[in-house]
C-alpha atoms as a PDB file:
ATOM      1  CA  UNK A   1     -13.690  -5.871  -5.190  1.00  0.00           C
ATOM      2  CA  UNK A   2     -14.654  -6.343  -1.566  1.00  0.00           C
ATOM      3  CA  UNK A   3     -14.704  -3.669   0.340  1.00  0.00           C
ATOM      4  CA  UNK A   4     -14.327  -4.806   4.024  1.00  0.00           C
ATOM      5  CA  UNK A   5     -11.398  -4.108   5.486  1.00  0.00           C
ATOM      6  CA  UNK A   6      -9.447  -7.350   6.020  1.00  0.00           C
ATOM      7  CA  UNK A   7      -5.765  -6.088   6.503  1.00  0.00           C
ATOM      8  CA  UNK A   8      -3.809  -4.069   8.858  1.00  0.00           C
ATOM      9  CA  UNK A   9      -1.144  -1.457   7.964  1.00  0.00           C
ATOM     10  CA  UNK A  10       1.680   0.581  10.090  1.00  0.00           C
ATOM     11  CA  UNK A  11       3.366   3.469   9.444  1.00  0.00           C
ATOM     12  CA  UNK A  12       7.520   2.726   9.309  1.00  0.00           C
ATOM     13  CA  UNK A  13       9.901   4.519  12.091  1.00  0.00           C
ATOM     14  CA  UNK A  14      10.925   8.014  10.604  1.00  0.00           C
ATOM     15  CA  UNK A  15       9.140   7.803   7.362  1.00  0.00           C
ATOM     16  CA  UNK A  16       5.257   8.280   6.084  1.00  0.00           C
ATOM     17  CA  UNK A  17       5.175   4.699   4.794  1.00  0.00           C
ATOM     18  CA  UNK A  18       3.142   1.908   5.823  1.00  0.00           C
ATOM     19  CA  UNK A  19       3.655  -1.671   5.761  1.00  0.00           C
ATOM     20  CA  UNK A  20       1.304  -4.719   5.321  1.00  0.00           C
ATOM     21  CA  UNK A  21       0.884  -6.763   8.048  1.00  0.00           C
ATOM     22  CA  UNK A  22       0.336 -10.625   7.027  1.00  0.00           C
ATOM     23  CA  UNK A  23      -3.408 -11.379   8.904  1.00  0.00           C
ATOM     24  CA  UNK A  24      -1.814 -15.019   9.101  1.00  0.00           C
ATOM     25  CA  UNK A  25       1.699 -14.855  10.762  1.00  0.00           C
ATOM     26  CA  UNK A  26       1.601 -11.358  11.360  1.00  0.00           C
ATOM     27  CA  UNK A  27       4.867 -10.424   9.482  1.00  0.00           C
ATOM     28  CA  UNK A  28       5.807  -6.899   7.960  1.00  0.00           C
ATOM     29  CA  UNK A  29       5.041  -7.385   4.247  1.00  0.00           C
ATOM     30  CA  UNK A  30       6.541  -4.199   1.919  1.00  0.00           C
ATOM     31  CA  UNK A  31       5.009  -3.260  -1.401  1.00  0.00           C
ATOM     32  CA  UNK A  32       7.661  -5.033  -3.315  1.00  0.00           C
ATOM     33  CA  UNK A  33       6.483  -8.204  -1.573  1.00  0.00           C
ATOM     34  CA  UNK A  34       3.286  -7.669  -1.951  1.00  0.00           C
ATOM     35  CA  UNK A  35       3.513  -6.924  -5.859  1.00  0.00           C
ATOM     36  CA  UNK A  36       6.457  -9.707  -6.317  1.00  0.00           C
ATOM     37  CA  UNK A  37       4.458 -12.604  -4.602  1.00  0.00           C
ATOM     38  CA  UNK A  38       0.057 -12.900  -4.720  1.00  0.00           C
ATOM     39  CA  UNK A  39       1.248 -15.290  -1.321  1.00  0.00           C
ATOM     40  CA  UNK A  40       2.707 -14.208   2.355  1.00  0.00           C
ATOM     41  CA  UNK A  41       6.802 -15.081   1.485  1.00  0.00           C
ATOM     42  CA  UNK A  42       7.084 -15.994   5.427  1.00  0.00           C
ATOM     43  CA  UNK A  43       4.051 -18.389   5.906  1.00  0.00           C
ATOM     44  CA  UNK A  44       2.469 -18.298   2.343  1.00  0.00           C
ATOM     45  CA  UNK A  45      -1.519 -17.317   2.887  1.00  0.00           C
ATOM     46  CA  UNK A  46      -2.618 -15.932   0.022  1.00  0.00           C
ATOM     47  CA  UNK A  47      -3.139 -11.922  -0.478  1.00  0.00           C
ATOM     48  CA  UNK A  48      -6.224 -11.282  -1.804  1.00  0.00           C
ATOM     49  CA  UNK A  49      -6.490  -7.999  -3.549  1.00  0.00           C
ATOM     50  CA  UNK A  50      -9.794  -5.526  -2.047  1.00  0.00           C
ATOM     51  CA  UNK A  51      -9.699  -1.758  -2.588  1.00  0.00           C
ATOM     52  CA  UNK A  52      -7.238  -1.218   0.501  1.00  0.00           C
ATOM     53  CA  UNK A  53      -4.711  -3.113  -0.516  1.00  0.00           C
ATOM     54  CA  UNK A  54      -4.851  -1.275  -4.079  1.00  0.00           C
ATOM     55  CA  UNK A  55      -4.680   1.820  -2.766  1.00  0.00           C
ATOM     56  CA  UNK A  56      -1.498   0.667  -0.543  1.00  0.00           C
ATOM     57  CA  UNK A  57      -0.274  -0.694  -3.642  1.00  0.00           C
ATOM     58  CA  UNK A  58      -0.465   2.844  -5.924  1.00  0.00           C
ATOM     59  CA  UNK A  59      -0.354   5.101  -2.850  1.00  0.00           C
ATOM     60  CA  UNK A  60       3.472   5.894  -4.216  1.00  0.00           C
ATOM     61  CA  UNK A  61       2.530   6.537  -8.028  1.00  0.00           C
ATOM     62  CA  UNK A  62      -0.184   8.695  -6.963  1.00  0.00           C
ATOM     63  CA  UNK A  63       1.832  10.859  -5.109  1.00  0.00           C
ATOM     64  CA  UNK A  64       4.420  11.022  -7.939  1.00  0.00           C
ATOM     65  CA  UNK A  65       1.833  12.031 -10.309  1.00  0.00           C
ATOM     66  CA  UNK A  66       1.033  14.566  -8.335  1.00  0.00           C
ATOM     67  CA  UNK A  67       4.580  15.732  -7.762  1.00  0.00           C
ATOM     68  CA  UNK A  68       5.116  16.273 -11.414  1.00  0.00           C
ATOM     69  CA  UNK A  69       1.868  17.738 -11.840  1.00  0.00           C
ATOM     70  CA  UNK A  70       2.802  20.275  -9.423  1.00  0.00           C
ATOM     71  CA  UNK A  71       5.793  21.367 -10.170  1.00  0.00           C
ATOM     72  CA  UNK A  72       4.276  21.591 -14.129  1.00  0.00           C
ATOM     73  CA  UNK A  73       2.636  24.359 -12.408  1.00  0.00           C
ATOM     74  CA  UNK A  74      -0.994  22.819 -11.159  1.00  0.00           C
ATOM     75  CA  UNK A  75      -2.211  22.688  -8.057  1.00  0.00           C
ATOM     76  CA  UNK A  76      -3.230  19.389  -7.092  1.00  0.00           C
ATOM     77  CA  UNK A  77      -4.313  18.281  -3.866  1.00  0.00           C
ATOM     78  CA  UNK A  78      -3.392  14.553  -3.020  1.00  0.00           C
ATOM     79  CA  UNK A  79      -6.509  12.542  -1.472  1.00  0.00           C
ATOM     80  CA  UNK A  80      -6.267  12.391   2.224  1.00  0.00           C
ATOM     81  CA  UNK A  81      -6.505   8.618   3.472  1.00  0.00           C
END
């Protein structure tokens, strides 16, 4: 996968989310656009998958892994980004 960084995310008002902004028409794109369409929905450039968009992508069943590891009793330290 390419490693460059291509895309820009944001953090949401009053949460510790992100959204995708769309390089093309500069949109906000959420994770259930981004895994429902491979396409912008608002301008349709195509979303081409590099590491930082995966991690974006799994960023929320990482951390709920690591919730239920925790609270099976180990200590697991989520990555910092």
């Amino acid at each position: 996968m390419d490693s460059a960084k291509k895309y820009e995310f944001r953090n949401l008002r009053n949460s510790s989310d992100k959204i995708l902004i769309c390089p093309n028409c500069f949109e906000m794109l959420f994770r259930d656009d981004i895994e429902h369409f491979s396409s912008c929905p608002y301008c349709n450039a195509r979303i081409e998958v590099n590491d930082e968009l995966e991690d974006f992508l799994l960023k929320p069943f990482v951390d709920n892994w690591i919730s239920n590891q925790n609270r099976a009793g180990l200590d697991i330290t989520p990555p910092e980004n």
